[in-house]
Protein backbone atom coordinates (compact mmCIF):
# COMPACT_ATOMS: atom_id res chain seq x y z
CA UNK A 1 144.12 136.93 75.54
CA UNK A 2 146.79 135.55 72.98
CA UNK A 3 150.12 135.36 72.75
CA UNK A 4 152.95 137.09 70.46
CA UNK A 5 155.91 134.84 70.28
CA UNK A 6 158.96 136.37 68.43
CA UNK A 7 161.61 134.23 67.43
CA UNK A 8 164.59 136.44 67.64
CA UNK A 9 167.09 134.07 66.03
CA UNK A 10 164.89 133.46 63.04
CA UNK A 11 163.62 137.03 62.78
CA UNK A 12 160.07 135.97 62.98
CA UNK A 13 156.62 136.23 64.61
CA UNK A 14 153.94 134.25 65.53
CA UNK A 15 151.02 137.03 66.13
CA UNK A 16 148.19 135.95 68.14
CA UNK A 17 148.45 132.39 69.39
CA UNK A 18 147.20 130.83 72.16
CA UNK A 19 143.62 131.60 72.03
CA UNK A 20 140.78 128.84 72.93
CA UNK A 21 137.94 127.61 70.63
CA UNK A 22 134.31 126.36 71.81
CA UNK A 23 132.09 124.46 69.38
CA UNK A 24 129.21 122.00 70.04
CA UNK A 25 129.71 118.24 70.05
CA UNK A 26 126.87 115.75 69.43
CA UNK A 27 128.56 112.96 69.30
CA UNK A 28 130.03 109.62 70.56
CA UNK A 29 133.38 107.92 71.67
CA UNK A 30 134.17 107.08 68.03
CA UNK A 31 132.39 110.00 66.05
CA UNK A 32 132.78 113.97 66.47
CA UNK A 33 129.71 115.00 65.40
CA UNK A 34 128.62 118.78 66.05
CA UNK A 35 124.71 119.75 66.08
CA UNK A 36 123.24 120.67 62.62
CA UNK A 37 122.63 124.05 63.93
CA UNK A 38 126.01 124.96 65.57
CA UNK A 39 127.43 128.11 66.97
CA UNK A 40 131.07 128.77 67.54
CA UNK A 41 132.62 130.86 70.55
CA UNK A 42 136.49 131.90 70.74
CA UNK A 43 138.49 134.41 73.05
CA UNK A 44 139.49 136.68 70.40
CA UNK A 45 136.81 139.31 71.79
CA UNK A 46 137.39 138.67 75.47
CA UNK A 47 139.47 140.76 78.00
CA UNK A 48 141.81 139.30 80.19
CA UNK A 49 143.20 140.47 83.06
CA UNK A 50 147.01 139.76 82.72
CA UNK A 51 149.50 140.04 85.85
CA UNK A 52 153.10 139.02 86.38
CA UNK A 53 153.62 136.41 88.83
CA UNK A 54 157.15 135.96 88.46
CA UNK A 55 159.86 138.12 87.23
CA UNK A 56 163.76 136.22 87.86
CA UNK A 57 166.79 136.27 85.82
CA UNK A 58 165.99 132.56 85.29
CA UNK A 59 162.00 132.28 84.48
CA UNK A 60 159.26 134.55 84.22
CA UNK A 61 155.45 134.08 84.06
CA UNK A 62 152.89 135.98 83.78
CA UNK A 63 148.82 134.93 84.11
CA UNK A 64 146.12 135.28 81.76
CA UNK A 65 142.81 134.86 83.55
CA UNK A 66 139.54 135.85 82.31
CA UNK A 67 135.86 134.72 82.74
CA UNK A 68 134.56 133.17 79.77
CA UNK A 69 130.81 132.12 78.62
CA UNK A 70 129.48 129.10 76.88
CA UNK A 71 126.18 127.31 76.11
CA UNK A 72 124.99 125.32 78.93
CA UNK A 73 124.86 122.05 76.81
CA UNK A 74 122.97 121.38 73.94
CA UNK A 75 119.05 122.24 73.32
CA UNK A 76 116.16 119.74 74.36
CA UNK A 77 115.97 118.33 70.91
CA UNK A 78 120.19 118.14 70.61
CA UNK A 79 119.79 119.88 67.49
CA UNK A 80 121.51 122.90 68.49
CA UNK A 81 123.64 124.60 71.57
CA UNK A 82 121.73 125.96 74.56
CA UNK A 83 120.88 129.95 74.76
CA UNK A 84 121.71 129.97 78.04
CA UNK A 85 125.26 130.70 78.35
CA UNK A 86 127.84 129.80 82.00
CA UNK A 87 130.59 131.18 83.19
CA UNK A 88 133.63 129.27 82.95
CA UNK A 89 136.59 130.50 84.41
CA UNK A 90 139.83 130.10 82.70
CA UNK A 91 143.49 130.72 83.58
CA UNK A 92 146.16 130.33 81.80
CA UNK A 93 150.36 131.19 83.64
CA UNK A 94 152.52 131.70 80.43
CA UNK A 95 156.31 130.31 81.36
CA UNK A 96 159.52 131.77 79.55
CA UNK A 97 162.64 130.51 80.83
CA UNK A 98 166.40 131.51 79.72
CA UNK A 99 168.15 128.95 77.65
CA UNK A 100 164.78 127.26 76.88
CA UNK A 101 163.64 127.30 73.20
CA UNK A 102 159.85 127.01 74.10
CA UNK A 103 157.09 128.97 75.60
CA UNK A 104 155.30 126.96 78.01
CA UNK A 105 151.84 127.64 78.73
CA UNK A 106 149.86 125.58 81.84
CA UNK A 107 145.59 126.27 81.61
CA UNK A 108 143.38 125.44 84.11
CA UNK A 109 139.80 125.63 84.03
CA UNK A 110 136.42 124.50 85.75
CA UNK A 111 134.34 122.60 83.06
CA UNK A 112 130.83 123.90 84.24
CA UNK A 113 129.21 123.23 80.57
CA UNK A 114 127.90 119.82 78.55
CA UNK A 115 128.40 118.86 74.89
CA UNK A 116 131.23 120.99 74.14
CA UNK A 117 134.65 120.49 71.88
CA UNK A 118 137.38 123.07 73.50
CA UNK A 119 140.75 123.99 71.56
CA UNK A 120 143.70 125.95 71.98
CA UNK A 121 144.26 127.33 68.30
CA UNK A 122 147.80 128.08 67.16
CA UNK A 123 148.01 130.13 63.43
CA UNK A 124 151.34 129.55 61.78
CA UNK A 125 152.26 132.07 59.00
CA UNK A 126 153.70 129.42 56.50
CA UNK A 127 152.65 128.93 53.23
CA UNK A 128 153.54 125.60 51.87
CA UNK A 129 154.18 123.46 54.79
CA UNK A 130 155.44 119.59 55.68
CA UNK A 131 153.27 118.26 58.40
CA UNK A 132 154.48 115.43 60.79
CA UNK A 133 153.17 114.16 63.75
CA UNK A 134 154.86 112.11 66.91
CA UNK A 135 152.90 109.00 67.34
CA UNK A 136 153.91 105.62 69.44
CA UNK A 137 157.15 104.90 67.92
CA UNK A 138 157.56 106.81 65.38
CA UNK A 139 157.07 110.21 63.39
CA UNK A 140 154.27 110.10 60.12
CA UNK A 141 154.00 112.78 57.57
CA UNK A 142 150.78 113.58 57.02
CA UNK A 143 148.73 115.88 54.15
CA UNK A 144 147.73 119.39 54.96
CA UNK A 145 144.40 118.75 53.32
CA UNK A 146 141.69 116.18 54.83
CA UNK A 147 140.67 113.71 52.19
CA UNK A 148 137.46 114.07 49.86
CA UNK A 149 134.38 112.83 52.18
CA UNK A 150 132.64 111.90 49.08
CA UNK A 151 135.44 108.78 48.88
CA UNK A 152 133.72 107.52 52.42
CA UNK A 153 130.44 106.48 53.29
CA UNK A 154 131.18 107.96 56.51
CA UNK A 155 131.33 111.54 58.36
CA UNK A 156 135.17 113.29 57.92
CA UNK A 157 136.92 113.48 61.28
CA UNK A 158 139.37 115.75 61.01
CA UNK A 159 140.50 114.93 64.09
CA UNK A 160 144.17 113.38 63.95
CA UNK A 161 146.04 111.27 66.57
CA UNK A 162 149.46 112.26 67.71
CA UNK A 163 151.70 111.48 70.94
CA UNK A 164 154.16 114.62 72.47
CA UNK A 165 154.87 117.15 69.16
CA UNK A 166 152.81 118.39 65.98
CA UNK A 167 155.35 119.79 63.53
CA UNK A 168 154.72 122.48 60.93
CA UNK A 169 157.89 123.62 58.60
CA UNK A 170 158.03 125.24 55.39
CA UNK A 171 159.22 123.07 52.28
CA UNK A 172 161.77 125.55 52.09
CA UNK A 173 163.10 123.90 55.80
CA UNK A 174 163.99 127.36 56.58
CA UNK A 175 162.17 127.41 59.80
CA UNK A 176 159.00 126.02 61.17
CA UNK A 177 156.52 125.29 64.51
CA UNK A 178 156.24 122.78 67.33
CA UNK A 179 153.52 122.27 69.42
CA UNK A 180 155.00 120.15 72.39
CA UNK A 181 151.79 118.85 74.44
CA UNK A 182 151.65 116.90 77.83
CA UNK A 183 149.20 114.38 78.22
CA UNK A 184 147.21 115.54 74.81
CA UNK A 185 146.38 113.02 72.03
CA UNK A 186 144.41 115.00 69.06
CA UNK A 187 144.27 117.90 67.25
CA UNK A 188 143.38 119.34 64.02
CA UNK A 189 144.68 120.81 61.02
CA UNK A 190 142.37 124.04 59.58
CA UNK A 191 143.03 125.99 56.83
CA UNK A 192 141.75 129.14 57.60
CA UNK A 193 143.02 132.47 55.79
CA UNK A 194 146.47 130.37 56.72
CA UNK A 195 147.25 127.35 58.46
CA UNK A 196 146.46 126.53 61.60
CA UNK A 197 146.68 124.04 64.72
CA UNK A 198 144.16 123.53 66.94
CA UNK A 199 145.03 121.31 69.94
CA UNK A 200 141.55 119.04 71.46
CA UNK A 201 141.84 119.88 75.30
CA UNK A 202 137.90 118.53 76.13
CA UNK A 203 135.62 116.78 73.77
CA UNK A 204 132.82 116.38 76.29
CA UNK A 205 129.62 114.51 75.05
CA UNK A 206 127.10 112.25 76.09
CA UNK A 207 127.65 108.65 76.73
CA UNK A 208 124.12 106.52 75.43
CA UNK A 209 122.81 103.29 74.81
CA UNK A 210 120.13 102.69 72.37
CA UNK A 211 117.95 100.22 74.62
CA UNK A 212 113.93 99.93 74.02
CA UNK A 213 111.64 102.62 74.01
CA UNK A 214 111.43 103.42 78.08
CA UNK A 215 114.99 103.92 78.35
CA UNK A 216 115.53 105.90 74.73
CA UNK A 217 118.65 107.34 74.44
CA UNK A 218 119.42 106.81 78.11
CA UNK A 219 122.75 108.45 79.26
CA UNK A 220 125.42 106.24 80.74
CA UNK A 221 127.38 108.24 82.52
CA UNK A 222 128.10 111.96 83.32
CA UNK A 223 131.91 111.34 83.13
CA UNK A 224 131.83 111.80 79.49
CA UNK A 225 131.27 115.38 79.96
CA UNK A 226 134.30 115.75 81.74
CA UNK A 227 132.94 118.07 84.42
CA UNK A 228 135.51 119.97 87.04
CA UNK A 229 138.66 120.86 87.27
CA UNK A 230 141.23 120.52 84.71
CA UNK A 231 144.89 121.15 83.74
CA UNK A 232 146.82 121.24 80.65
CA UNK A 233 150.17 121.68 79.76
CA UNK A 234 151.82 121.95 76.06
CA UNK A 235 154.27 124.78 74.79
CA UNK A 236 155.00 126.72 71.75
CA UNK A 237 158.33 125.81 69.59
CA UNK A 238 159.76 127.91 67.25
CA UNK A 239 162.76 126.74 65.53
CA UNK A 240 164.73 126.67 62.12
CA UNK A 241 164.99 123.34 59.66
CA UNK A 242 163.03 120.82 59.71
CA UNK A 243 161.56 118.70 62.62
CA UNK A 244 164.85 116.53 62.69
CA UNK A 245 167.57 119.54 62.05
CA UNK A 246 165.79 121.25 64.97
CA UNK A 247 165.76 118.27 67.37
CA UNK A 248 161.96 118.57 67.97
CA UNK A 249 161.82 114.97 68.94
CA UNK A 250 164.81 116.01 71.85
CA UNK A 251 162.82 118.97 72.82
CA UNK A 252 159.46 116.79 73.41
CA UNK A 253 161.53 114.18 75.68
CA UNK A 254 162.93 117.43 77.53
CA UNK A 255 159.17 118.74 77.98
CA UNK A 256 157.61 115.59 79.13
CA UNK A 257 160.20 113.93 80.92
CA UNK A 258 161.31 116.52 84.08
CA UNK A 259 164.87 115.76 86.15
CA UNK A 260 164.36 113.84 88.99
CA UNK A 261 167.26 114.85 91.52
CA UNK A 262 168.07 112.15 94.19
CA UNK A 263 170.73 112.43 97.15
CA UNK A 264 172.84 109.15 98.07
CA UNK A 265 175.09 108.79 100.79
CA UNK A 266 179.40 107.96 100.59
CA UNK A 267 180.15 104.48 101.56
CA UNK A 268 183.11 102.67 102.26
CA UNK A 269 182.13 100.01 99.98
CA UNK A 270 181.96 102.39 96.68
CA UNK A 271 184.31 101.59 94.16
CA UNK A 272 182.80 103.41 91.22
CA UNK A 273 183.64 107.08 90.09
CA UNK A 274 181.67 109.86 91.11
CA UNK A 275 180.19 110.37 87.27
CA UNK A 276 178.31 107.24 85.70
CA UNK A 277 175.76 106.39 82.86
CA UNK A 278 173.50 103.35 83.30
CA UNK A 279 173.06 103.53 79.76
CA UNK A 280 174.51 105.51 76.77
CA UNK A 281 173.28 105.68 73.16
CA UNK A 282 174.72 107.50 70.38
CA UNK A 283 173.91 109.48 68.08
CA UNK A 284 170.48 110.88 69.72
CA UNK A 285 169.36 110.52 66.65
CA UNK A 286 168.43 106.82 67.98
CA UNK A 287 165.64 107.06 70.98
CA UNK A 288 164.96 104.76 73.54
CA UNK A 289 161.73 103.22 73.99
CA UNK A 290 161.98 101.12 76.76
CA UNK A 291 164.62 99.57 79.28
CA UNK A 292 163.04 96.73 81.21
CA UNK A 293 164.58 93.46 82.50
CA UNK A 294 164.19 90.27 80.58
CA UNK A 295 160.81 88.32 80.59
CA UNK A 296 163.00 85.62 82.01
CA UNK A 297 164.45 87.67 84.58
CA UNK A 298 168.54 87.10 83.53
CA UNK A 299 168.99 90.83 82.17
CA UNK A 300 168.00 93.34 80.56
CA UNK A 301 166.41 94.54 77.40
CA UNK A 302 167.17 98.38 75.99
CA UNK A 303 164.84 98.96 72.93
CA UNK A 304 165.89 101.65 70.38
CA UNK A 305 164.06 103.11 67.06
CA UNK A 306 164.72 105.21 64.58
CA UNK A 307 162.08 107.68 63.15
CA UNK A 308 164.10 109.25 60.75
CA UNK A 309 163.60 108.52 56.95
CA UNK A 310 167.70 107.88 56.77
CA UNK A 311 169.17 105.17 57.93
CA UNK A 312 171.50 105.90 61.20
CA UNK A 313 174.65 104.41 62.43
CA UNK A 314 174.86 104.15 66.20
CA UNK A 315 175.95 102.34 69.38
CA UNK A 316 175.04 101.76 73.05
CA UNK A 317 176.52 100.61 76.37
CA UNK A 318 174.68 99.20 79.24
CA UNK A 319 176.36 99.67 82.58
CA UNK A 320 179.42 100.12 81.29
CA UNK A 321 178.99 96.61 79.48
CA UNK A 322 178.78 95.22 83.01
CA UNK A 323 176.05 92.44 84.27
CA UNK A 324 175.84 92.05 88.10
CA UNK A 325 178.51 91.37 90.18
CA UNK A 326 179.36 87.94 92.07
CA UNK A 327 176.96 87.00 94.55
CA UNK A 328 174.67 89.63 94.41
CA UNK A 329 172.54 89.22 97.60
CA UNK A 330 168.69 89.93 97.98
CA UNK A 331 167.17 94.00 98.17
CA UNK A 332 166.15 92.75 101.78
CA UNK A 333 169.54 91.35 102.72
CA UNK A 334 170.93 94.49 101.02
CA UNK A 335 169.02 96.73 103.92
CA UNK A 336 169.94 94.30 106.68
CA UNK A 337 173.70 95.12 105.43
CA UNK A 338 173.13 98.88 105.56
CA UNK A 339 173.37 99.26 102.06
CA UNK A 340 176.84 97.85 101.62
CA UNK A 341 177.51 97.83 98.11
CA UNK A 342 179.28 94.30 96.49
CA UNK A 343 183.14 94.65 96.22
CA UNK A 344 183.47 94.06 92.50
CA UNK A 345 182.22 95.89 90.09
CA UNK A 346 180.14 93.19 87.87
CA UNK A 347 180.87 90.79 85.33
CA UNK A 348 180.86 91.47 81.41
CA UNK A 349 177.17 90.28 80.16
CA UNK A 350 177.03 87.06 79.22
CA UNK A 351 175.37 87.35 76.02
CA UNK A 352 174.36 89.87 73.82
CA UNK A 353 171.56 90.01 71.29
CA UNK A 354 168.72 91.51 69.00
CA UNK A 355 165.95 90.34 69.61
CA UNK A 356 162.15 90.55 68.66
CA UNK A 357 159.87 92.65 70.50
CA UNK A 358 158.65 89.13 71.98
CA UNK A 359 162.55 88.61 73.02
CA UNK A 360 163.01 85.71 70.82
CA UNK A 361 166.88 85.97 69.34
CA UNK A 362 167.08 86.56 65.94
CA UNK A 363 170.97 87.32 65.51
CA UNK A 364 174.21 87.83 68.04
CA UNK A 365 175.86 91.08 68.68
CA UNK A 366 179.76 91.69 69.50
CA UNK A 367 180.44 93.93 72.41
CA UNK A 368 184.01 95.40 72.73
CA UNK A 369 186.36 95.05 75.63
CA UNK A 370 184.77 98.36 76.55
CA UNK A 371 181.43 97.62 76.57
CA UNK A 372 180.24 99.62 73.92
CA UNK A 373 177.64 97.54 70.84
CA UNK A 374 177.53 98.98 67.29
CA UNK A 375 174.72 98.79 65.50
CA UNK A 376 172.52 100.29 62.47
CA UNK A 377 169.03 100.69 62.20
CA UNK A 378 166.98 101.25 58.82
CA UNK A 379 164.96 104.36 58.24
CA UNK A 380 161.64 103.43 60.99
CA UNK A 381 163.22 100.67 62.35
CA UNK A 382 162.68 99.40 65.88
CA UNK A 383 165.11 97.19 67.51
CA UNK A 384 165.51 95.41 70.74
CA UNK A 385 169.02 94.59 71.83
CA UNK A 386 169.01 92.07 75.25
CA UNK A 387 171.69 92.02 77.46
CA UNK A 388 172.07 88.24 79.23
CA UNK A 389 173.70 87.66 82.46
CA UNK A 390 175.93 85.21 84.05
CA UNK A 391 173.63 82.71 86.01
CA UNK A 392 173.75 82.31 89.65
């Protein structure tokens, strides 16, 4: 029931990834807690029944399902995990697809059981390692060792927050691991015989209230448990350098964010070419964060960052450097028009700025006759450049 990944450019393998771990959870929103008396369950053991589903020159899967058995919940006196053990079905379609650096893996399962923490463990053979997360906004570097709990009058959670990527390379930057995940927010980092990642798919536990002695311990809600059906999606990504040489950050925009094709019709009224950017940034070493219109509804706003540790260089051009055109009439009068498009193109914005993330200015920017806005942001840096248009 794991996986075998073999990187062919980097002469390397990753031997037995992939594979889910069960442990018991006695604990609350804010505190992973497992029972004093816990027992741990992986796949390692099981026996899958594997089965192409899809064999082209462009993508081919193949399924991993296999019947698995946990503790029911956790024992009368929560102490320990149940000795009666359910059957919880789990499937798993592993995706490789020409061109794409990553090995995409979709589970779905039917959580039957209570009190549970389920992972998907990765083990990646590198000794020394640099570990870096994605989080909102930016990428942190973290330690490969938790800190000493005897600092903190408090359990250790090692339990770490993260948003699309978890990044393992060697020091050496010779080559390293991505885990791209969809929807996923924690994992850990164990050292066990080697380092490995261990991605939080379910931490189901029971929601209380300590209220007087008639209602002890009284559960709130079965939702905590997460019971039925559920889907996850996250990928395996081998590549060489670091996080930034390989473009991980590029790769976990391509993961998360699919193409969305749409068809429009030729009109009489089109004046534009055929090929067209609403918005271009260079390098992509700069990523955007948002593009929203003004709070006070006269443009736009296009907010950049940089997570790098180096400063970078870059530019951007909004529509071409282009506001609205002349006279721009209502959506609804649009439709009663059938769509006809305005005969000029637009007018150069107005005004352009950086602003705050509130949108208050803080300094002017110069366009060229082009459209195109040069700018440089500071190793972590977030900026906010708004583009003003022409009044009515």
């Amino acid at each position: 029931g794991t996986l075998s990944v073999r990187a062919r450019e980097l002469d390397w393998m990753l031997a037995e990834v992939g594979y889910l771990v069960d442990s018991g959870a006695a604990g609350n929103p804010w505190i992973h807690q497992p029972p004093p008396s816990d027992r741990r369950f992986d796949t390692l053991g099981e026996r899958p029944r594997v089965s192409c589903v899809r064999d082209g020159p462009l993508e081919c899967t193949y399924r991993v399902a296999f019947d698995w058995h946990l503790p029911r919940g956790l024992s009368d006196d929560g102490r320990a995990r149940s000795d009666q053990l359910v059957p919880v079905r789990v499937v798993s379609d592993v995706t490789l697809r020409a061109g794409q650096p990553w090995v995409e893996v979709v589970t779905e399962l039917d959580n039957t059981v209570r009190d549970h923490h389920l992972r998907v463990a990765f083990p990646v053979p590198i000794g020394d390692a640099v570990h870096v997360a994605q989080t909102p906004l930016d990428v942190v570097r973290r330690p490969l060792d938790p800190p000493d709990p005897a600092l903190y009058n408090e359990l250790l959670q090692d339990e770490q927050p993260f948003s699309g990527f978890v990044d393992l390379s060697g020091t050496d930057s010779r080559r390293g691991v991505a885990i791209l995940a969809d929807g996923l927010r924690a994992y850990s980092l164990k050292r066990e015989g080697g380092l490995t990642i261990e991605l939080t798919l379910l931490r189901a536990y029971a929601m209380r209230f300590f209220v007087p002695e008639k209602l002890d311990h009284a559960e709130l809600s079965a939702g905590s448990q997460c019971p039925g059906r559920h889907r996850f999606r996250y990928a395996i990504c081998p590549h060489s350098g670091d996080w930034q040489a390989a473009r991980v950050w590029q790769s976990a925009e391509r993961f998360l964010t699919p193409l969305v094709a749409a068809q429009v019709a030729p009109t009489r009224h089109g004046s534009q070419p055929r090929v067209r950017s609403f918005l271009e940034v260079e390098p992509d070493a700069l990523h955007v964060s948002a593009v929203k219109q003004r709070e006070d509804g006269r443009g736009w706003a296009v907010r950049l960052l940089n997570p790098s540790e180096q400063p970078v260089q870059g530019r951007l051009r909004l529509n071409g450097g282009l506001g609205p055109p002349a006279g721009d009439v209502s959506p609804r009068q649009r439709v009663k028009d059938e769509f006809a498009l305005p005969a000029g193109p637009g007018r150069p914005w107005r005004r352009v700025q950086l602003v705050t993330l509130e949108e208050r200015p803080l300094r002017k920017l110069r366009m060229a006759e082009d459209g195109w806005i040069e700018l440089e942001l500071r190793p972590k840096q977030i900026a906010t450049v708004s583009f003003e248009a022409e009044g009515p």
